[in-house]
C-alpha atoms as a PDB file:
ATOM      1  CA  UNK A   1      29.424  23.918  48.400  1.00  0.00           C
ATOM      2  CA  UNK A   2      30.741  22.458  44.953  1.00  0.00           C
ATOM      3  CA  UNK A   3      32.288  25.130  42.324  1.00  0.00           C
ATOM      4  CA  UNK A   4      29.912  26.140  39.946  1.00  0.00           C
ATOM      5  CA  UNK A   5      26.955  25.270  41.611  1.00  0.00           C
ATOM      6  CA  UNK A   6      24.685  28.097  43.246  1.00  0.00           C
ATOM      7  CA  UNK A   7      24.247  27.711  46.823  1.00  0.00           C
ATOM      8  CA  UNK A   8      20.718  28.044  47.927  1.00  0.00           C
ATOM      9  CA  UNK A   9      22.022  29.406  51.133  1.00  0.00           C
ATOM     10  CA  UNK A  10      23.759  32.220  50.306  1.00  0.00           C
ATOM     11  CA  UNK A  11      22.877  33.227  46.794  1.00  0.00           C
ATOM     12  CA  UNK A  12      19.349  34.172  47.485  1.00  0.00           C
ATOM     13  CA  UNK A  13      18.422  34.577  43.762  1.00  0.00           C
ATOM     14  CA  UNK A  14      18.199  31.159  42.838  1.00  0.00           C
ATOM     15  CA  UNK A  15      14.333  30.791  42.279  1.00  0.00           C
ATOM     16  CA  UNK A  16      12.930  33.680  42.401  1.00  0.00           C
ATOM     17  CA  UNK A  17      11.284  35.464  39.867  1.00  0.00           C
ATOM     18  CA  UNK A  18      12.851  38.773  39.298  1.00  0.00           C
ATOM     19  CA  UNK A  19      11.746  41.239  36.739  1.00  0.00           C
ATOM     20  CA  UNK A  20      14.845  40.201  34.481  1.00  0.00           C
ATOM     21  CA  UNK A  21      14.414  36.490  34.822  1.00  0.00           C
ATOM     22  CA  UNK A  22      10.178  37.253  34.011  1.00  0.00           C
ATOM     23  CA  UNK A  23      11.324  39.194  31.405  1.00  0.00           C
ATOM     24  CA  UNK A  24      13.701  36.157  29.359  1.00  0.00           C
ATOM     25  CA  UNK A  25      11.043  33.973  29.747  1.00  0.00           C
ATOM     26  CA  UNK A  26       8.248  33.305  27.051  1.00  0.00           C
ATOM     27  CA  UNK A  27       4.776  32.667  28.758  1.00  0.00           C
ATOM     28  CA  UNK A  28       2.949  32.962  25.504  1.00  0.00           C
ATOM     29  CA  UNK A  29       1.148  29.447  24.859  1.00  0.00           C
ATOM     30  CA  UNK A  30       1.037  28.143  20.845  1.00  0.00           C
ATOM     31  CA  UNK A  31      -1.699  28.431  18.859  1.00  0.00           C
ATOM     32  CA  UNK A  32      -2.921  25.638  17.457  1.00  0.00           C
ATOM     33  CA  UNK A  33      -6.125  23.923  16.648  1.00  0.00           C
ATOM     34  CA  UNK A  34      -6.923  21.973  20.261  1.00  0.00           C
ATOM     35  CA  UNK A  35      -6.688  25.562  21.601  1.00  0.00           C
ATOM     36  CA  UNK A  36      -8.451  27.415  19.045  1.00  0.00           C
ATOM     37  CA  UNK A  37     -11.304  24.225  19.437  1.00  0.00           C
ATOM     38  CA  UNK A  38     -11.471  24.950  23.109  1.00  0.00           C
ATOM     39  CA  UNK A  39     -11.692  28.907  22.596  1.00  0.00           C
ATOM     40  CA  UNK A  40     -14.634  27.986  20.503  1.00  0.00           C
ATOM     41  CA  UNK A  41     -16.239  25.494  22.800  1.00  0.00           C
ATOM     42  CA  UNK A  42     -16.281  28.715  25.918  1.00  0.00           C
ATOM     43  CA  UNK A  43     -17.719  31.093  23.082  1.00  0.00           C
ATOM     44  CA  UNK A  44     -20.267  28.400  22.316  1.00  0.00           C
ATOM     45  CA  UNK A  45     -21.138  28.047  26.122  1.00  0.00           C
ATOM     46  CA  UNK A  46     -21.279  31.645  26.606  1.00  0.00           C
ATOM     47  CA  UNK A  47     -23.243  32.105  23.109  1.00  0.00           C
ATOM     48  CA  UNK A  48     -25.642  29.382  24.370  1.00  0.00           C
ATOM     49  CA  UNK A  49     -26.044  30.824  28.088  1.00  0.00           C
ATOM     50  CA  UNK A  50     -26.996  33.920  26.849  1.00  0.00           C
ATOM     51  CA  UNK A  51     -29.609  32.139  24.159  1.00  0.00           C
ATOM     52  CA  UNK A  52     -31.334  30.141  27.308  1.00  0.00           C
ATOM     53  CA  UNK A  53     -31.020  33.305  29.373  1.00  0.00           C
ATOM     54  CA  UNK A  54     -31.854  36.552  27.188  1.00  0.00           C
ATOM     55  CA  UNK A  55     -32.396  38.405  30.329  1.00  0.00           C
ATOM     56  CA  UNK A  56     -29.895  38.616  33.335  1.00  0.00           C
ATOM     57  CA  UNK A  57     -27.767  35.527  31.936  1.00  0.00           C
ATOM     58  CA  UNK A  58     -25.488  36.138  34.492  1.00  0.00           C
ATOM     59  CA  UNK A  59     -28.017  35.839  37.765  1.00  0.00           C
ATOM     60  CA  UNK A  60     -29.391  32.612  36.071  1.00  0.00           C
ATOM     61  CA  UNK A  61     -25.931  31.614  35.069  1.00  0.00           C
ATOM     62  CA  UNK A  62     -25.450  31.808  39.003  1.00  0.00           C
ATOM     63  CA  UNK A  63     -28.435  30.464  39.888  1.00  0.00           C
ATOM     64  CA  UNK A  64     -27.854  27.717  37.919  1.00  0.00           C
ATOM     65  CA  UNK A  65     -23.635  26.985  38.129  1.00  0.00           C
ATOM     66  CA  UNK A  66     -24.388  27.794  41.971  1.00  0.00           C
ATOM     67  CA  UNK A  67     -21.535  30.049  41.377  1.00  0.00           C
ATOM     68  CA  UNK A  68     -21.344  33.711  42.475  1.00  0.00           C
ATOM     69  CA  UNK A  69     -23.055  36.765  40.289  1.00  0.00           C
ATOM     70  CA  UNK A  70     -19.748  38.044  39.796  1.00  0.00           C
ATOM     71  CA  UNK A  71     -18.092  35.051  38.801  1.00  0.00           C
ATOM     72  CA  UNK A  72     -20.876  34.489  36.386  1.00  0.00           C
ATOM     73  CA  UNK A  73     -20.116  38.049  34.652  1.00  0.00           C
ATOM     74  CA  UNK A  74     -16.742  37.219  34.524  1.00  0.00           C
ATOM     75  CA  UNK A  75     -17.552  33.993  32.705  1.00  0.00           C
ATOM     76  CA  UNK A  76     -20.328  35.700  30.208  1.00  0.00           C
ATOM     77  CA  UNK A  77     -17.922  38.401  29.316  1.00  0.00           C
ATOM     78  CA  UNK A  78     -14.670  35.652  28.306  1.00  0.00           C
ATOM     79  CA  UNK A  79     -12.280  36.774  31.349  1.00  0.00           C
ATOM     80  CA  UNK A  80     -12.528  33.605  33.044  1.00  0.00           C
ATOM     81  CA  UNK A  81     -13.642  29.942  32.145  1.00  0.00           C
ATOM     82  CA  UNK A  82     -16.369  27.333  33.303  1.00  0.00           C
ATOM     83  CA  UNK A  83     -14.650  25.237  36.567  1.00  0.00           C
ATOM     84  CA  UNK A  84     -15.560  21.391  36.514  1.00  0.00           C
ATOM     85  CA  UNK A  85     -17.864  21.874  39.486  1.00  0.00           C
ATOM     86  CA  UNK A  86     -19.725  24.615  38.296  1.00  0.00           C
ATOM     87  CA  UNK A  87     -20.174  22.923  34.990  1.00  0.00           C
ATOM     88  CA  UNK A  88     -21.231  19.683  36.844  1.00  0.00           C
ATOM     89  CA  UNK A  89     -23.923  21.886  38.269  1.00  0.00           C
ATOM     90  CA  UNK A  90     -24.807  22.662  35.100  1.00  0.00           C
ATOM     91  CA  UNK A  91     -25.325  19.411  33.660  1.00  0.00           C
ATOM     92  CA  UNK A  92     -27.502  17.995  36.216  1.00  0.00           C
ATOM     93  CA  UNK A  93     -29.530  21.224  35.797  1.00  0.00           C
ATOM     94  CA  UNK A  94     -32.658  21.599  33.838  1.00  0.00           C
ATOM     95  CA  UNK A  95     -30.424  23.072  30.782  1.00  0.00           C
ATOM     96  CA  UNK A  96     -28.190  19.606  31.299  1.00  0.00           C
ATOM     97  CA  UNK A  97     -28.896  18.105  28.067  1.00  0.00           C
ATOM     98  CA  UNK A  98     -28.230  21.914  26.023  1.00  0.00           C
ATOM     99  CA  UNK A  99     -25.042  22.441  27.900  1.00  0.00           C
ATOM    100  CA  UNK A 100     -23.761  18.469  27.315  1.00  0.00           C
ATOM    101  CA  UNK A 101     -24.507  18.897  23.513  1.00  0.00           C
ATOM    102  CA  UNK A 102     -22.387  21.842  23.335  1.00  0.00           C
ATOM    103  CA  UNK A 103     -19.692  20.402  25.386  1.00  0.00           C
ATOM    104  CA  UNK A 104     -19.703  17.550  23.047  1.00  0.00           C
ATOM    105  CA  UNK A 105     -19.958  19.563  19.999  1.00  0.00           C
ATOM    106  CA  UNK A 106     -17.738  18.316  17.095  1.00  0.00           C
ATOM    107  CA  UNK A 107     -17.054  14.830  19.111  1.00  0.00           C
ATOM    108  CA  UNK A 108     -17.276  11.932  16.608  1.00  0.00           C
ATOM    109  CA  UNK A 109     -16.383   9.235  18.966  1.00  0.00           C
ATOM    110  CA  UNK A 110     -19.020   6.145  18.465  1.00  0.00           C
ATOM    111  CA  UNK A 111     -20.911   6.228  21.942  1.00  0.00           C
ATOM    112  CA  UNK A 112     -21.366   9.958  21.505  1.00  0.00           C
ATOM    113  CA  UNK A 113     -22.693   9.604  18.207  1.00  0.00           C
ATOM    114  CA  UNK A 114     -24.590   6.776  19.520  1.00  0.00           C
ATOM    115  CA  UNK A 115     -26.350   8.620  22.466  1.00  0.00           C
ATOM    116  CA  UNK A 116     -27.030  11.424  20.178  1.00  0.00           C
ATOM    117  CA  UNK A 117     -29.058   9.258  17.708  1.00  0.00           C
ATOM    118  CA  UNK A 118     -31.072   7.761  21.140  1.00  0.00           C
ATOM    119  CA  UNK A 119     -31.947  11.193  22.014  1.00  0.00           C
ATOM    120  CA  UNK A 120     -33.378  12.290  18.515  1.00  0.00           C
ATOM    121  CA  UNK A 121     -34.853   9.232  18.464  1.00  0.00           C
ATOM    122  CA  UNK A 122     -36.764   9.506  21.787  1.00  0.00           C
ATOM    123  CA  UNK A 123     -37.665  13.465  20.541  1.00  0.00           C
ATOM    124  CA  UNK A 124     -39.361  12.456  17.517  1.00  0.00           C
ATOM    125  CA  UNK A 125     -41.187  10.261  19.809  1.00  0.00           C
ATOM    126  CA  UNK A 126     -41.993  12.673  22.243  1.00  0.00           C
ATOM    127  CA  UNK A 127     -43.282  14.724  19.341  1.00  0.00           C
ATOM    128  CA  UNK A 128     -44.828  11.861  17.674  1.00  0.00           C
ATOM    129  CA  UNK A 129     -47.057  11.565  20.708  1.00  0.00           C
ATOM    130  CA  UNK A 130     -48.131  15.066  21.471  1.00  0.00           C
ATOM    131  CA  UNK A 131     -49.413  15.212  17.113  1.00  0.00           C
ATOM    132  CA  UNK A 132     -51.056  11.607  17.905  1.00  0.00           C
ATOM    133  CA  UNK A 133     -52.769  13.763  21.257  1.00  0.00           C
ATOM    134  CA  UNK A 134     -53.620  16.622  18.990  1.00  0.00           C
ATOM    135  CA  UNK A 135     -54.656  14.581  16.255  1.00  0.00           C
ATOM    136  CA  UNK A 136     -57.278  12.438  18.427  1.00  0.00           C
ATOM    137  CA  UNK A 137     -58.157  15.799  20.168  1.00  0.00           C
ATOM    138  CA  UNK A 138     -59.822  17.269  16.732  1.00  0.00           C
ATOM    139  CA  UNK A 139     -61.028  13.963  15.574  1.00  0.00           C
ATOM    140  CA  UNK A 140     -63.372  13.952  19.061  1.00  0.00           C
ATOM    141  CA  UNK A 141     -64.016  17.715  18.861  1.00  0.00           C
ATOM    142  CA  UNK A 142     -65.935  16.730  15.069  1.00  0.00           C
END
């Protein structure tokens, strides 16, 4: 063993976490915008669960995620966030396109905005058509 230099061997406190060593340390992380952005972004998932789900978000949350009941309650009440899976399952759910656009929310890159302006585009359509249905319903019903 060299002076100076802790031996693993025989000092047994090198690298463990003892109540004094837990206590120097700092764990806090820095607020700054990215994280306050983020905290927002799980509030706005959890706001817009609970809009989609009025009753028992958390069993359709489960349903839905394919996560367990508990898990869900854990993620509608803040404790715990949204894992990739889970939020994969989400997107290729029937409530894909609400959850991407909150994901996404605040994203000015140029494809996003992009996409976004296809997809109003195809639900003015959408609406377009069902007037032009109800339109040429009356007209036959004179």
């Amino acid at each position: 063993m060299t002076a100076g230099r802790p031996n693993s061997r025989t000092d047994r406190s090198v690298g463990r976490a003892t109540a004094a060593n837990l206590a120097a340390e700092d764990f806090s992380f820095p607020r700054n915008d990215a994280i306050d952005r983020q905290v927002c972004r799980w509030n706005g998932l959890r706001n817009l669960f609970r809009r989609l789900w009025p009753a028992k978000a958390s069993l359709e949350l489960h349903f839905a995620a394919g996560c367990s009941v508990r898990h869900a309650e854990r993620i509608l009440s803040g404790k715990c966030g949204l894992s990739l899976e889970h939020a994969q399952a989400l997107l290729h759910s029937e409530h894909g396109l609400p959850v991407l656009r909150e994901l996404m929310r605040g994203c000015r890159e140029r494809w996003w905005l992009d996409i976004e302006a296809r997809l109003e585009i195809a639900d003015l359509e959408r609406r377009q058509a069902a007037l032009r249905a109800s339109l040429d319903q009356q007209e036959r019903r004179r």
